[in-house]
C-alpha atoms as a PDB file:
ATOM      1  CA  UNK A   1       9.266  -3.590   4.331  1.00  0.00           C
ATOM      2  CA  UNK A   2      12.411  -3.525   6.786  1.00  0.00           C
ATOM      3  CA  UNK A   3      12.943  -2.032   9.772  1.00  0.00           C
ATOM      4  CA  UNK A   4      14.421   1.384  10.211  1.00  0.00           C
ATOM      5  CA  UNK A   5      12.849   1.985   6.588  1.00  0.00           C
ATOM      6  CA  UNK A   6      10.664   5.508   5.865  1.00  0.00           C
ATOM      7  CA  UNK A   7       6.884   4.101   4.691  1.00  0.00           C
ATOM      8  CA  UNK A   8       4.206   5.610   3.006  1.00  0.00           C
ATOM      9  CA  UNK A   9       0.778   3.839   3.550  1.00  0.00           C
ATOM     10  CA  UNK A  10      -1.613   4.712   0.888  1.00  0.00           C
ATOM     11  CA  UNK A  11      -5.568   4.017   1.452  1.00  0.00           C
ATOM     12  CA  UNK A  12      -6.835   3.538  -2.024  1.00  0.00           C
ATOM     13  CA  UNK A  13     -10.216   3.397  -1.469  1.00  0.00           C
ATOM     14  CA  UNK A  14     -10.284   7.166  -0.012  1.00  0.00           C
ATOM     15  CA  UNK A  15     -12.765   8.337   1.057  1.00  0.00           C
ATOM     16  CA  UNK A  16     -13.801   5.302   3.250  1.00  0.00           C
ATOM     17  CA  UNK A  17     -12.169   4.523   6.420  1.00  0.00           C
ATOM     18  CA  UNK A  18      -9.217   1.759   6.220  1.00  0.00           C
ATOM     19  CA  UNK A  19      -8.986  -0.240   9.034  1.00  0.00           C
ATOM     20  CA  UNK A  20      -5.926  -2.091   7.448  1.00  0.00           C
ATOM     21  CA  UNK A  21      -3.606   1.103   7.029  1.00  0.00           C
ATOM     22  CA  UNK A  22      -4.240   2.070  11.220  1.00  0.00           C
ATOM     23  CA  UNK A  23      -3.267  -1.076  12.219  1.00  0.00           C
ATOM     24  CA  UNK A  24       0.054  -0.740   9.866  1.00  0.00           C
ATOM     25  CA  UNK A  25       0.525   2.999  11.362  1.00  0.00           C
ATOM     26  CA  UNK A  26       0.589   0.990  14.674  1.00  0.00           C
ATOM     27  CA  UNK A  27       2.753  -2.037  13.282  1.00  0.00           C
ATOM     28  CA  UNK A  28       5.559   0.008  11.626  1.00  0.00           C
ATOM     29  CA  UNK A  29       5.536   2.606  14.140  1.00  0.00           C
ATOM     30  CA  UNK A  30       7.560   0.895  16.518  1.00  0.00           C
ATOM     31  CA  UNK A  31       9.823  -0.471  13.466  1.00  0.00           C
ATOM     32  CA  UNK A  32      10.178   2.462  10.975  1.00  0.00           C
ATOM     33  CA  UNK A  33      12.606   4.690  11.023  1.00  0.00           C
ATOM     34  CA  UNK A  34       9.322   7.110   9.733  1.00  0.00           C
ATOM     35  CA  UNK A  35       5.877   6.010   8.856  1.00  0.00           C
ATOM     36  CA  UNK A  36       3.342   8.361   7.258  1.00  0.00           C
ATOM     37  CA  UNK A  37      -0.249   7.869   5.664  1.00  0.00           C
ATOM     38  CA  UNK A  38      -1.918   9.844   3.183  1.00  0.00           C
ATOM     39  CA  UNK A  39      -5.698   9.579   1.914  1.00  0.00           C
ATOM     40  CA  UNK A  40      -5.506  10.268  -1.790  1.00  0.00           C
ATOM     41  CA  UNK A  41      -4.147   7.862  -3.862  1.00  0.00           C
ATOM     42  CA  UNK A  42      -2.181  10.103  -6.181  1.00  0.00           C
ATOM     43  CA  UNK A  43       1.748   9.400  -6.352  1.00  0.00           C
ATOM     44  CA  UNK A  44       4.205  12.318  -7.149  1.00  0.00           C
ATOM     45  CA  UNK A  45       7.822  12.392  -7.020  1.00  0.00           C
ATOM     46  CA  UNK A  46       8.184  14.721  -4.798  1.00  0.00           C
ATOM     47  CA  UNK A  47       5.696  12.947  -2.350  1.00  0.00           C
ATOM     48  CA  UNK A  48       7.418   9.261  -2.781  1.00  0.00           C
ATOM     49  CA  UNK A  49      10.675  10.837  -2.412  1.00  0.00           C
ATOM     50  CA  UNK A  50      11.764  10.497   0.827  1.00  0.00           C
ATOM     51  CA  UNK A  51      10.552   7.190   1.271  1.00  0.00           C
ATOM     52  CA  UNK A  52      11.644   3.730   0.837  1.00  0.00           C
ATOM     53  CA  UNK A  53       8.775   1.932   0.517  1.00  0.00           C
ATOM     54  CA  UNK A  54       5.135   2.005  -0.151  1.00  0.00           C
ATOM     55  CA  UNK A  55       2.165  -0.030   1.487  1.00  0.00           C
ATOM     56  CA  UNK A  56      -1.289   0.375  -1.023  1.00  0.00           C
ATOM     57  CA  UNK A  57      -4.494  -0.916   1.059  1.00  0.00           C
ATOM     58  CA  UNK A  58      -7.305  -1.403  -1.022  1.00  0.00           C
ATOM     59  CA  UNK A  59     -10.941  -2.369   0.583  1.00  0.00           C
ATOM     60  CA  UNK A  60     -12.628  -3.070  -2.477  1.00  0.00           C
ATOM     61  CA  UNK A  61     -11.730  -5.011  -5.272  1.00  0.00           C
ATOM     62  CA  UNK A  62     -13.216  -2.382  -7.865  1.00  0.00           C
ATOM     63  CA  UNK A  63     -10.243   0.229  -6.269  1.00  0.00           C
ATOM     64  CA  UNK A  64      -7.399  -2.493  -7.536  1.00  0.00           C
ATOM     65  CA  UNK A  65      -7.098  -0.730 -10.507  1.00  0.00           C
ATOM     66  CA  UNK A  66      -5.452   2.435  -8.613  1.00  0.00           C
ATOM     67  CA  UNK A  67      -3.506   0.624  -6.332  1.00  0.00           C
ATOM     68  CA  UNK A  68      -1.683  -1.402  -9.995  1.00  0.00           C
ATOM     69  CA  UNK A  69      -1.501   2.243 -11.335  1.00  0.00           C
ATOM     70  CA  UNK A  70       0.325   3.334  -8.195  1.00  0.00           C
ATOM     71  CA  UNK A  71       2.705   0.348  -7.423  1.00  0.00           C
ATOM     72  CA  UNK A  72       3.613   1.043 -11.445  1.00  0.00           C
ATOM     73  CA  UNK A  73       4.320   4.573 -10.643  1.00  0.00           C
ATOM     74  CA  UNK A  74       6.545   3.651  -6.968  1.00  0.00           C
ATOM     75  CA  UNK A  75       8.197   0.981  -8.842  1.00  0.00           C
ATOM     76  CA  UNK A  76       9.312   2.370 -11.655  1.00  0.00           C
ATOM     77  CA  UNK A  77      10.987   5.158  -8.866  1.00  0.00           C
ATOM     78  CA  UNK A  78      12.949   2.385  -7.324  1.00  0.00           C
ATOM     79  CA  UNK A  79      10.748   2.025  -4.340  1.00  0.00           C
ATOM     80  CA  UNK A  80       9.663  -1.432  -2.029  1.00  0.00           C
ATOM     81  CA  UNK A  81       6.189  -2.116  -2.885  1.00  0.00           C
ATOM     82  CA  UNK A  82       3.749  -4.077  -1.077  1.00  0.00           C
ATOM     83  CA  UNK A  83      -0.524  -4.281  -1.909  1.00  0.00           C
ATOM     84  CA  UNK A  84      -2.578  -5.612   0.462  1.00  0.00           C
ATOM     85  CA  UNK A  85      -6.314  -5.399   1.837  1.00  0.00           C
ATOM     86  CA  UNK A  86      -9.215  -7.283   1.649  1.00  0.00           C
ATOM     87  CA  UNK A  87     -10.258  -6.066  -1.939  1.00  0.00           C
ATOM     88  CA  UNK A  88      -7.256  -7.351  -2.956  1.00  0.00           C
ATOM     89  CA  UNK A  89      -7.752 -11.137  -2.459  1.00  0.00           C
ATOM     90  CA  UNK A  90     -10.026 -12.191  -5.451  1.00  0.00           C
ATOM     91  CA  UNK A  91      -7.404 -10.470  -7.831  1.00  0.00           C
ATOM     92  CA  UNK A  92      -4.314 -11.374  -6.474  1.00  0.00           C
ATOM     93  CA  UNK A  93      -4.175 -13.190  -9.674  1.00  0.00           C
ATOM     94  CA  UNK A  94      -4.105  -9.259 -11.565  1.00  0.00           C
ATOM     95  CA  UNK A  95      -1.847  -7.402  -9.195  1.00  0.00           C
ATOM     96  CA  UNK A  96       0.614 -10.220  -9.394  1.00  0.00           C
ATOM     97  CA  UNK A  97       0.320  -9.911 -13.369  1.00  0.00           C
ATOM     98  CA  UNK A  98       0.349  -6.227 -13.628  1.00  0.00           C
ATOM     99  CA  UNK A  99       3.076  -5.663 -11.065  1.00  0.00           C
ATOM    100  CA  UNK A 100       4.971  -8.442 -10.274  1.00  0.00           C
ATOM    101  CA  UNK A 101       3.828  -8.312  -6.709  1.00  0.00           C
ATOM    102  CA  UNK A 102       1.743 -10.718  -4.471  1.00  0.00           C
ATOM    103  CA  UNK A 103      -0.815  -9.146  -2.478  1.00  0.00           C
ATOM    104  CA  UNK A 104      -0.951  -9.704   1.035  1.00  0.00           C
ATOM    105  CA  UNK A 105      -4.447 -10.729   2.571  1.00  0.00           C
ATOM    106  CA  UNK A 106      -5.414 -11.645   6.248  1.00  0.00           C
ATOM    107  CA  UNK A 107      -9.054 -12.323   7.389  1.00  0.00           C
ATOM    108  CA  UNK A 108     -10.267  -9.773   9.712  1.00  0.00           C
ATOM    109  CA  UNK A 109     -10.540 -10.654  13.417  1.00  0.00           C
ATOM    110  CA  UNK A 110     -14.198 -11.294  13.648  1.00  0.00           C
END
């Protein structure tokens, strides 16, 4: 994502608490032109719109399957797309495949 940029953080694995998209709310907040988060993990036109990029955080691995159906649906509307969280990491291998994207993992701070 690039600064100045409007970004949509998505927590896939609604309804549990996603540590990952807070600390992006704080990361892109200074950077972003506009930064917003929503909790459902449903993409519409009219809510991808105005944005130029979208940030899917999965916790669990079992929720990768909505995040691929979602980066489908934001890139076949043009948008950045970027997958990340720690459910992602043991099927990078499948995001990559189904999308074209690599997922982005960091170990949490213990």
């Amino acid at each position: 994502m690039i600064e100045g940029e409007k970004i949509l953080l998505i927590n896939c694995s609604y309804p549990n608490y996603n540590l990952a998209i807070e600390k992006m709310k704080v990361y892109y907040g200074g950077k972003a032109k506009e930064v917003r988060s929503i909790e459902h993990c449903i993409l519409f036109n009219r809510i991808i719109d105005p944005f130029d990029g979208v940030w899917l955080s999965v916790i669990f691995s079992w929720d990768v399957p909505i995040a691929i159906r979602e980066a489908k649906i934001a890139l076949d509307l043009g948008k950045k797309v970027m997958i990340g969280g720690g459910g992602s990491y043991y099927v990078r291998h499948l995001i990559k495949s189904e999308t074209g994207i690599d997922a982005v993992y960091r170990p949490v701070d213990a």
